[in-house]
ModelCIF file with pLDDT and N, C-alpha, C, O atoms, coordinates in Angstrom:
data_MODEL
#
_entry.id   MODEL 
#
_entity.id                         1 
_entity.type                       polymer 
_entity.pdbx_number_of_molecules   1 
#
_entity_poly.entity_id                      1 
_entity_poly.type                           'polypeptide(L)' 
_entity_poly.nstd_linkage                   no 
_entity_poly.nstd_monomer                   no 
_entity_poly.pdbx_seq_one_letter_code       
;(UNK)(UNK)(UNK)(UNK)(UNK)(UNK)(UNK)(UNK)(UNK)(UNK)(UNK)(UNK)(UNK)(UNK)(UNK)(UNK)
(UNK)(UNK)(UNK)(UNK)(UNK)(UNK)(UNK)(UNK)(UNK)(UNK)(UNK)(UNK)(UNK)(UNK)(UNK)(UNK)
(UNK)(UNK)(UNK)(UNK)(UNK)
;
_entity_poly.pdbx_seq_one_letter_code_can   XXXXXXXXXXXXXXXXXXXXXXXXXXXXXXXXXXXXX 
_entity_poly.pdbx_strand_id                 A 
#
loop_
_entity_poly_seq.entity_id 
_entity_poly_seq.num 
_entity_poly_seq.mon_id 
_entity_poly_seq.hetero 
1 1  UNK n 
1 2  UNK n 
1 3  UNK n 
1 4  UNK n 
1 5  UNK n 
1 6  UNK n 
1 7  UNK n 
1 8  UNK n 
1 9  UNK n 
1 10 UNK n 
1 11 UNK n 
1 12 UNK n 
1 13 UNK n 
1 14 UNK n 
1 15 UNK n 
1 16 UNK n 
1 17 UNK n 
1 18 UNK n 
1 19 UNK n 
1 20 UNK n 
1 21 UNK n 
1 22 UNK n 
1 23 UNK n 
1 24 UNK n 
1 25 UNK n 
1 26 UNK n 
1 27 UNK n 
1 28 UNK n 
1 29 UNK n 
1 30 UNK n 
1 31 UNK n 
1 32 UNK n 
1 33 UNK n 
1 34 UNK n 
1 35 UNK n 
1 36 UNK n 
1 37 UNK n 
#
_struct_asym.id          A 
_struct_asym.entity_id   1 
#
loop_
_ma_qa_metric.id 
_ma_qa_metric.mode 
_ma_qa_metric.name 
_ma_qa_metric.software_group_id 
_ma_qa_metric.type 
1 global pLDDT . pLDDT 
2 local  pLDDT . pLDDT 
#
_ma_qa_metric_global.metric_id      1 
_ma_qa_metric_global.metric_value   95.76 
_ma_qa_metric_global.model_id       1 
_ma_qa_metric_global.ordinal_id     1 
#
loop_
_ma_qa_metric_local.label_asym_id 
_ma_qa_metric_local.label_comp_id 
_ma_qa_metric_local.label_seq_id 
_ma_qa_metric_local.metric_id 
_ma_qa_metric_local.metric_value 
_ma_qa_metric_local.model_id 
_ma_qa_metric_local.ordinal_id 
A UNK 1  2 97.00 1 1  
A UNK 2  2 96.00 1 2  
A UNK 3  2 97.00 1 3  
A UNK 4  2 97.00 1 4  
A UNK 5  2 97.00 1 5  
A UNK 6  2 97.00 1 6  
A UNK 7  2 98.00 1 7  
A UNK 8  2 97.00 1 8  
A UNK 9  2 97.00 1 9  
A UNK 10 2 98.00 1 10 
A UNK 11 2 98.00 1 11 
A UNK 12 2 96.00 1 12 
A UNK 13 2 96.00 1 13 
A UNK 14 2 96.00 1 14 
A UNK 15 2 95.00 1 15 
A UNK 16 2 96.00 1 16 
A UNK 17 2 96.00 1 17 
A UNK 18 2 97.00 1 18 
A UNK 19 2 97.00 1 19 
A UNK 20 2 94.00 1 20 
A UNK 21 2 93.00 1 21 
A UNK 22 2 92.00 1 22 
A UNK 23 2 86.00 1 23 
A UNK 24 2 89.00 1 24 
A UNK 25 2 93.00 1 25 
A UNK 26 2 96.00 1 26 
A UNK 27 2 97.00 1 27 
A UNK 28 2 97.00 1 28 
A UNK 29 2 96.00 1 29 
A UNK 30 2 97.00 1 30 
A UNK 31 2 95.00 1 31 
A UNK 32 2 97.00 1 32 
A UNK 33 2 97.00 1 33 
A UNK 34 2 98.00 1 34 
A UNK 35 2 97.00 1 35 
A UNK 36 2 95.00 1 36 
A UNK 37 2 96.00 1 37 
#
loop_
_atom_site.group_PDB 
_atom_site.id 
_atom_site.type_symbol 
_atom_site.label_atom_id 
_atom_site.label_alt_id 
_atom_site.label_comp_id 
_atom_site.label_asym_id 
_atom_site.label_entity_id 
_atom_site.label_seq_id 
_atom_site.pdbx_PDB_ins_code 
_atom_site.Cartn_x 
_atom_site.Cartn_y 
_atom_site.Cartn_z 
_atom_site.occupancy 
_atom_site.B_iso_or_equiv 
_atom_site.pdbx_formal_charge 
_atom_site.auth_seq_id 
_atom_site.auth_comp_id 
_atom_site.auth_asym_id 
_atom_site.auth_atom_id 
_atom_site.pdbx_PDB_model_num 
ATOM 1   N N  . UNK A 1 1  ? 62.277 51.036 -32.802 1.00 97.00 ? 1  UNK A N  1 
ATOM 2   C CA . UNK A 1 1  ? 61.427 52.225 -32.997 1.00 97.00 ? 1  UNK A CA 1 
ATOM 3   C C  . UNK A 1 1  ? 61.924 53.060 -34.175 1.00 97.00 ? 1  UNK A C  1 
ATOM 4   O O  . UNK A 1 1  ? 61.217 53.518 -35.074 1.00 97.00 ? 1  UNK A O  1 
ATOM 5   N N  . UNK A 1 2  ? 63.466 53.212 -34.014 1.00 96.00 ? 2  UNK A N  1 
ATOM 6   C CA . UNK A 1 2  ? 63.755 53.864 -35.569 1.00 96.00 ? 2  UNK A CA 1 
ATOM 7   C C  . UNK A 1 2  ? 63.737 53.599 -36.429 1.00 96.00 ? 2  UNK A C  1 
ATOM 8   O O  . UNK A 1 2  ? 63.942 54.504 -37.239 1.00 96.00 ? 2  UNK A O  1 
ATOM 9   N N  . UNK A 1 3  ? 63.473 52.099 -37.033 1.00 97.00 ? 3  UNK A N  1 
ATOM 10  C CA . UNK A 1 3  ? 63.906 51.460 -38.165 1.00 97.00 ? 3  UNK A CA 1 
ATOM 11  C C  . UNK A 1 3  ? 61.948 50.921 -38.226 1.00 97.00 ? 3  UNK A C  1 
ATOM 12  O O  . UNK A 1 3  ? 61.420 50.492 -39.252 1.00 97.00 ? 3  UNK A O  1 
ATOM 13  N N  . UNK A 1 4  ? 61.488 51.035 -37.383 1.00 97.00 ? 4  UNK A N  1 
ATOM 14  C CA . UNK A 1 4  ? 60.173 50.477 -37.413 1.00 97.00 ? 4  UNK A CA 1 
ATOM 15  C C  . UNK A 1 4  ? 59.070 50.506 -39.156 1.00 97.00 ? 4  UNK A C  1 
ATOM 16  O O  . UNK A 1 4  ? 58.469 49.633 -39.781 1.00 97.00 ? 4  UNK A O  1 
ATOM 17  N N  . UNK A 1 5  ? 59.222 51.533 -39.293 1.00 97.00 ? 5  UNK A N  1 
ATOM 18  C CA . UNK A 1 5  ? 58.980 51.773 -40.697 1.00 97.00 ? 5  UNK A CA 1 
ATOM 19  C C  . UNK A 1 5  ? 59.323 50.904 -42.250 1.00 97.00 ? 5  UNK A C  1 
ATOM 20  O O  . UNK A 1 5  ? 58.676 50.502 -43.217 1.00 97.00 ? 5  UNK A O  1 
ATOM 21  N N  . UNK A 1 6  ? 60.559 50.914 -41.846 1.00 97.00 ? 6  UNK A N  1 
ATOM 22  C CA . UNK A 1 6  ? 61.316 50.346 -43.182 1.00 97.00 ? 6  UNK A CA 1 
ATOM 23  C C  . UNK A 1 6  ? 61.230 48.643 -42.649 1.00 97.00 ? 6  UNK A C  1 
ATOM 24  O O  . UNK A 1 6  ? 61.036 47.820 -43.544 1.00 97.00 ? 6  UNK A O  1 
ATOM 25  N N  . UNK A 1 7  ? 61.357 48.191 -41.384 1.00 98.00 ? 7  UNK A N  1 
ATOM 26  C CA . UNK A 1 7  ? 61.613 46.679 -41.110 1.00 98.00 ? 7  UNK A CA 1 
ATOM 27  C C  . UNK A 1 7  ? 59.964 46.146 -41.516 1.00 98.00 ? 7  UNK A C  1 
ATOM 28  O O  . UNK A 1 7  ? 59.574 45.096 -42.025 1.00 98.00 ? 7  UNK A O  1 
ATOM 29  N N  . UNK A 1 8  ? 59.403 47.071 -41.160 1.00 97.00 ? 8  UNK A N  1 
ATOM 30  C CA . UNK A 1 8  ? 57.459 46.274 -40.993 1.00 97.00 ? 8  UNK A CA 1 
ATOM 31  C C  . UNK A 1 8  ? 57.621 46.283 -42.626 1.00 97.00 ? 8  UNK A C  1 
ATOM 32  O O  . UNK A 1 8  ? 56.972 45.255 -42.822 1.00 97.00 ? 8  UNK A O  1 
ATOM 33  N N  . UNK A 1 9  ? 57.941 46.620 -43.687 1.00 97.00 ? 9  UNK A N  1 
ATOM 34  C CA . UNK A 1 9  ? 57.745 46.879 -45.157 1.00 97.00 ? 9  UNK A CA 1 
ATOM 35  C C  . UNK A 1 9  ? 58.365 45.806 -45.619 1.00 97.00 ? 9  UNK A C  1 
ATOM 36  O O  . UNK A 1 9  ? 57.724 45.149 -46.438 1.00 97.00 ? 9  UNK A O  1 
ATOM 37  N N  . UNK A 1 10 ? 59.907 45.262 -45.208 1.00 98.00 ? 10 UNK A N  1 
ATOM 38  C CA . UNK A 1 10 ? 60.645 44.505 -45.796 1.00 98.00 ? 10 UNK A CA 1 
ATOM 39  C C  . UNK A 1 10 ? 59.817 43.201 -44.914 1.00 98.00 ? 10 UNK A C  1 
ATOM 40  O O  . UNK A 1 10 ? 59.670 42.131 -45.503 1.00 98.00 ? 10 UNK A O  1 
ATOM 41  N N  . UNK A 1 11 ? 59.467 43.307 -43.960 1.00 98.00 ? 11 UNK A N  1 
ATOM 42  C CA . UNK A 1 11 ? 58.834 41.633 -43.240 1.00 98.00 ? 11 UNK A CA 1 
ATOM 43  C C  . UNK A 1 11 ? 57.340 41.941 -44.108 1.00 98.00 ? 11 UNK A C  1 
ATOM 44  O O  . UNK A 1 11 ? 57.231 40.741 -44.362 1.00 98.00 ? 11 UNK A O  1 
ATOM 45  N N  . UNK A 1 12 ? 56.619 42.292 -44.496 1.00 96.00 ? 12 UNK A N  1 
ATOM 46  C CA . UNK A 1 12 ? 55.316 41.992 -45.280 1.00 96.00 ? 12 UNK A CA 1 
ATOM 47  C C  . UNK A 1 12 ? 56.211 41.642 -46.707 1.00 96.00 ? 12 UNK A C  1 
ATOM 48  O O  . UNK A 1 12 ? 55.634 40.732 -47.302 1.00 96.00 ? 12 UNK A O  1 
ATOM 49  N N  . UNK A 1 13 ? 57.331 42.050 -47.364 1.00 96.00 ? 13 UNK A N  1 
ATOM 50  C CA . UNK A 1 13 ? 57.600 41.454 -48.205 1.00 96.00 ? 13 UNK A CA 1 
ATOM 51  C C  . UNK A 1 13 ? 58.433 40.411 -48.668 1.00 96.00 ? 13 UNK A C  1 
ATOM 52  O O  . UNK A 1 13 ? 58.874 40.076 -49.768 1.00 96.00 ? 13 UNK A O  1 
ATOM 53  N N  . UNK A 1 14 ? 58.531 39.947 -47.377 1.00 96.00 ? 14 UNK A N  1 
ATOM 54  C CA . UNK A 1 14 ? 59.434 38.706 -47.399 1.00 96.00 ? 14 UNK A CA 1 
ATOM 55  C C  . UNK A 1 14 ? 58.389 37.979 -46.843 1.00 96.00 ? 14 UNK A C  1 
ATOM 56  O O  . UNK A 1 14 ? 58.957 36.923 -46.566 1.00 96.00 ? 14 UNK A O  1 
ATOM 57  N N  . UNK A 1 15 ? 56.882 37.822 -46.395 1.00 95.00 ? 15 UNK A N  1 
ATOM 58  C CA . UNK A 1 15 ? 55.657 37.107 -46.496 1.00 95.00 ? 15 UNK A CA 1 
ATOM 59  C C  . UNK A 1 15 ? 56.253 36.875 -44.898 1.00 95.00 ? 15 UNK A C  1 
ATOM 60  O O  . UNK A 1 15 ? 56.709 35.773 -44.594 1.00 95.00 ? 15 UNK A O  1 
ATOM 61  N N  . UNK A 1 16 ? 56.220 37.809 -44.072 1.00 96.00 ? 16 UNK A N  1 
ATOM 62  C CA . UNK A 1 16 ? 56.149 37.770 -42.949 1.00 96.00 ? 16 UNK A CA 1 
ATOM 63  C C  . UNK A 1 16 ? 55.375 38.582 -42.400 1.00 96.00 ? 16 UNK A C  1 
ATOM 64  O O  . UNK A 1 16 ? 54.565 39.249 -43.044 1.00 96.00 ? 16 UNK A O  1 
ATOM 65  N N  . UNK A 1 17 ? 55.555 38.665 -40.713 1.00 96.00 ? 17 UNK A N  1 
ATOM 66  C CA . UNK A 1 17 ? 54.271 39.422 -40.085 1.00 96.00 ? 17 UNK A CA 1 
ATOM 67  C C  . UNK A 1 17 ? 54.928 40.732 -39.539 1.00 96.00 ? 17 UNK A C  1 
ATOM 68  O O  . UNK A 1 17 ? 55.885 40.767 -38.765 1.00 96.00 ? 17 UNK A O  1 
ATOM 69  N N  . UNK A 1 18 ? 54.176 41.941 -40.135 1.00 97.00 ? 18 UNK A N  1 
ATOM 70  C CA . UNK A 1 18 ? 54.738 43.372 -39.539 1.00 97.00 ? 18 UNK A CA 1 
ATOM 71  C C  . UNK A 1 18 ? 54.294 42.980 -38.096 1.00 97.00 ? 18 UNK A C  1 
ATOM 72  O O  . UNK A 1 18 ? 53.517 42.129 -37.663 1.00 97.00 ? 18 UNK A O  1 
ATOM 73  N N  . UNK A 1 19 ? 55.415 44.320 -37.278 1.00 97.00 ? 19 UNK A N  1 
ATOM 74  C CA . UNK A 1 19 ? 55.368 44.701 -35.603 1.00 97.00 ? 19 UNK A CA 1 
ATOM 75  C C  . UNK A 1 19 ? 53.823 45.158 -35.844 1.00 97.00 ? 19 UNK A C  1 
ATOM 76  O O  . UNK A 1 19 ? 53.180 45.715 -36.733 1.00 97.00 ? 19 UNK A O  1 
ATOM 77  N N  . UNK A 1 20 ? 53.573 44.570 -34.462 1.00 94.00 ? 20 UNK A N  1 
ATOM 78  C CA . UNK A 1 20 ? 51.761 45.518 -35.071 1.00 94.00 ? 20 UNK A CA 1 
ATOM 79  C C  . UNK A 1 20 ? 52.210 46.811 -34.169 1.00 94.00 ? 20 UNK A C  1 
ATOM 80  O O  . UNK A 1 20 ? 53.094 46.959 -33.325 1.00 94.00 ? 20 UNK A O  1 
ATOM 81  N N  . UNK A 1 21 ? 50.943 47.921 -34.867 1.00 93.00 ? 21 UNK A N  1 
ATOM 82  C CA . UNK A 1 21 ? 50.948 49.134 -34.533 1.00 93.00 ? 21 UNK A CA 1 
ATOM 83  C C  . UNK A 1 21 ? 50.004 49.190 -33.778 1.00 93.00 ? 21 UNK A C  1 
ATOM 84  O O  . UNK A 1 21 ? 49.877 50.325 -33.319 1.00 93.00 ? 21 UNK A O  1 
ATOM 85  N N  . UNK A 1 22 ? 48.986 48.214 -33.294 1.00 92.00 ? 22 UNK A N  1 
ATOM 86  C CA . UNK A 1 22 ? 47.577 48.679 -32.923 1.00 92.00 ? 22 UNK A CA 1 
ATOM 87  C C  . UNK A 1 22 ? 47.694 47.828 -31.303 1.00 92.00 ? 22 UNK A C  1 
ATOM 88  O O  . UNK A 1 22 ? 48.126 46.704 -31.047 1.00 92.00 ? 22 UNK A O  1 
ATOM 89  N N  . UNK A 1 23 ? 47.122 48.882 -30.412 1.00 86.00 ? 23 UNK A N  1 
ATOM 90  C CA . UNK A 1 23 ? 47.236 48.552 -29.154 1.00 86.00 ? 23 UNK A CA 1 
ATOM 91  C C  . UNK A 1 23 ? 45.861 47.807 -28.621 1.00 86.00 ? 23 UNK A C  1 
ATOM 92  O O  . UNK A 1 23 ? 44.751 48.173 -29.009 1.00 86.00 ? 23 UNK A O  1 
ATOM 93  N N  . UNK A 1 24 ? 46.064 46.661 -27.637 1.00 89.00 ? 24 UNK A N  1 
ATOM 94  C CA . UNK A 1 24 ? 47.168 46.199 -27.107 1.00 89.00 ? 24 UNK A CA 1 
ATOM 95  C C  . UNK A 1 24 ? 47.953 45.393 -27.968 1.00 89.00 ? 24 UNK A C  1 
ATOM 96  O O  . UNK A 1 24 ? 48.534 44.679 -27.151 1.00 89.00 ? 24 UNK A O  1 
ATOM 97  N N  . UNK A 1 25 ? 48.344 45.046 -29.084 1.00 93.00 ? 25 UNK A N  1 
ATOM 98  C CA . UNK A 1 25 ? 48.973 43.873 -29.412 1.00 93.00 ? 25 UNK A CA 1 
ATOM 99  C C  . UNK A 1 25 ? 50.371 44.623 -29.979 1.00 93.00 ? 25 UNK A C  1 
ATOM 100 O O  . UNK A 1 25 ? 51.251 43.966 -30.535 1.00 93.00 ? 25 UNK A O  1 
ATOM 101 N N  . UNK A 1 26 ? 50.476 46.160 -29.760 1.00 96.00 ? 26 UNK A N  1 
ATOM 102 C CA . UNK A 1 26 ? 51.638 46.693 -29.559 1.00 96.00 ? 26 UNK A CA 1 
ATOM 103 C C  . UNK A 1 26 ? 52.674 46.860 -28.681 1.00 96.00 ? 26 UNK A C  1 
ATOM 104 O O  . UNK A 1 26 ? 53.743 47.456 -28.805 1.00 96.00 ? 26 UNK A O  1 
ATOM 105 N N  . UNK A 1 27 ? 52.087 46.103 -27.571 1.00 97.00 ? 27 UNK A N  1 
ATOM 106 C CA . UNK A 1 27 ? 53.070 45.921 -26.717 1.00 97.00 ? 27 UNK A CA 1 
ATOM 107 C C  . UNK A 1 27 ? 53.762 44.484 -26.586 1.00 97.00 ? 27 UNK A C  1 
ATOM 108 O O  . UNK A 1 27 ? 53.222 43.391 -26.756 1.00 97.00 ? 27 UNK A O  1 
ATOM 109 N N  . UNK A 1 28 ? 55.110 44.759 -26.238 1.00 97.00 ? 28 UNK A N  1 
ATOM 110 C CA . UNK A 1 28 ? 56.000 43.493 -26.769 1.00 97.00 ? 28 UNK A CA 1 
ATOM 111 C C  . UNK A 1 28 ? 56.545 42.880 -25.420 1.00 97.00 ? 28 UNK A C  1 
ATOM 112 O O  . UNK A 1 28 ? 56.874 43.700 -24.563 1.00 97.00 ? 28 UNK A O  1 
ATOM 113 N N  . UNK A 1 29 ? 56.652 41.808 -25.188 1.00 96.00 ? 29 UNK A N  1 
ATOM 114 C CA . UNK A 1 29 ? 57.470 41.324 -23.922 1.00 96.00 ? 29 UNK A CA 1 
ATOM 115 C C  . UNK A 1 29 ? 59.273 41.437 -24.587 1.00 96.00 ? 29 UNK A C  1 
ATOM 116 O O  . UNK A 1 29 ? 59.921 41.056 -25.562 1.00 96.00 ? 29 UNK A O  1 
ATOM 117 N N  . UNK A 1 30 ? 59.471 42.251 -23.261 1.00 97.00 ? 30 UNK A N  1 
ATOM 118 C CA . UNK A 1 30 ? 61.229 42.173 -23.272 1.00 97.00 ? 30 UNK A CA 1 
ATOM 119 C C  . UNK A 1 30 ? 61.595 40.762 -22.045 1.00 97.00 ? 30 UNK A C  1 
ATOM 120 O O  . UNK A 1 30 ? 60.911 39.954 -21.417 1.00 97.00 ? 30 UNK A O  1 
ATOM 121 N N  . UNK A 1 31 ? 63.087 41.080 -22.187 1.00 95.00 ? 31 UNK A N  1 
ATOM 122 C CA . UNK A 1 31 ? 63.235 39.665 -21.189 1.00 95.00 ? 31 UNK A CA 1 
ATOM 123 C C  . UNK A 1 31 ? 64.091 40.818 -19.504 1.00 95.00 ? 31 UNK A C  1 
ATOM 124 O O  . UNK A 1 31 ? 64.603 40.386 -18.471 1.00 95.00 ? 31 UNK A O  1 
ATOM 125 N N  . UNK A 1 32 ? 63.907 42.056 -19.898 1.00 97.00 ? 32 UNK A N  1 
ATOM 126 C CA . UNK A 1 32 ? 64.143 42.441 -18.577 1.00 97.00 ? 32 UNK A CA 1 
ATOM 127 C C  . UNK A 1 32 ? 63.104 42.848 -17.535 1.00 97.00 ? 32 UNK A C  1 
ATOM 128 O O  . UNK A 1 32 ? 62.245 43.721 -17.661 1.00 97.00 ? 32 UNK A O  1 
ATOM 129 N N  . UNK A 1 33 ? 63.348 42.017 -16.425 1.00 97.00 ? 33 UNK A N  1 
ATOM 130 C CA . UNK A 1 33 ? 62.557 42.183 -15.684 1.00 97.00 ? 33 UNK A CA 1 
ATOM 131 C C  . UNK A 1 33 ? 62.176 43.503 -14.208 1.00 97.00 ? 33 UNK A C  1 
ATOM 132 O O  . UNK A 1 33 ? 62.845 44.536 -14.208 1.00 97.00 ? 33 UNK A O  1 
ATOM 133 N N  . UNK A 1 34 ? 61.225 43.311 -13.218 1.00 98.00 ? 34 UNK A N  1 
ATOM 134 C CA . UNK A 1 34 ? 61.580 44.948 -12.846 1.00 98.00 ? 34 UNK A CA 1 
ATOM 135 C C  . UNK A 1 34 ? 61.142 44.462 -11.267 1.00 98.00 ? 34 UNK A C  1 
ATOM 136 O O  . UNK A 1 34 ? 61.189 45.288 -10.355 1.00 98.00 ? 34 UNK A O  1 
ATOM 137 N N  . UNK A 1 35 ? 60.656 42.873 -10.988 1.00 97.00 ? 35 UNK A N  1 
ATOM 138 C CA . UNK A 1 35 ? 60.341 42.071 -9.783  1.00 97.00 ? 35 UNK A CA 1 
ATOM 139 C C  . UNK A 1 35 ? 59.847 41.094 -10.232 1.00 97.00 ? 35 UNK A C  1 
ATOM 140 O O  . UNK A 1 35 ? 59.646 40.696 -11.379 1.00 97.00 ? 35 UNK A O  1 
ATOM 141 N N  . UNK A 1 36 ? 59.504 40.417 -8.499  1.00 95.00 ? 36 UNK A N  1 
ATOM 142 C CA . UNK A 1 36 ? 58.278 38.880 -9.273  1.00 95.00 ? 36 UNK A CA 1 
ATOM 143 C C  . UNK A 1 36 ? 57.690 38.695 -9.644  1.00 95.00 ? 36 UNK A C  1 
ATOM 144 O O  . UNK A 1 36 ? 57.549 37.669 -10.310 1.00 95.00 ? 36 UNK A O  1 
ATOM 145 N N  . UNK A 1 37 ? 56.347 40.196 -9.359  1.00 96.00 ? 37 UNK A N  1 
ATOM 146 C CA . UNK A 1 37 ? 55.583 40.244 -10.242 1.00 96.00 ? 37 UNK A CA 1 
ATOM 147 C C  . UNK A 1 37 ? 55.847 40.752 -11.602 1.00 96.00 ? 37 UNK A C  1 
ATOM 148 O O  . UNK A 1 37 ? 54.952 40.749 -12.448 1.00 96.00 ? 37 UNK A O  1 
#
């Protein structure tokens, strides 16, 4: 979240894909979980 700015700039210029900003595809899977479901 802090660096979000400057990392999305340097990945479009290294011909990669920025974090998107636009919801839903702003939300990210972590690997901690919170139950089974």
């Amino acid at each position: 979240h802090q660096s979000f700015n400057l990392v999305n700039t340097v990945l479009e210029s290294v011909k990669g894909d920025p974090i998107n900003s636009n919801s839903p595809y702003c939300w990210y899977w972590t690997s901690t979980e919170i139950n089974a479901l």
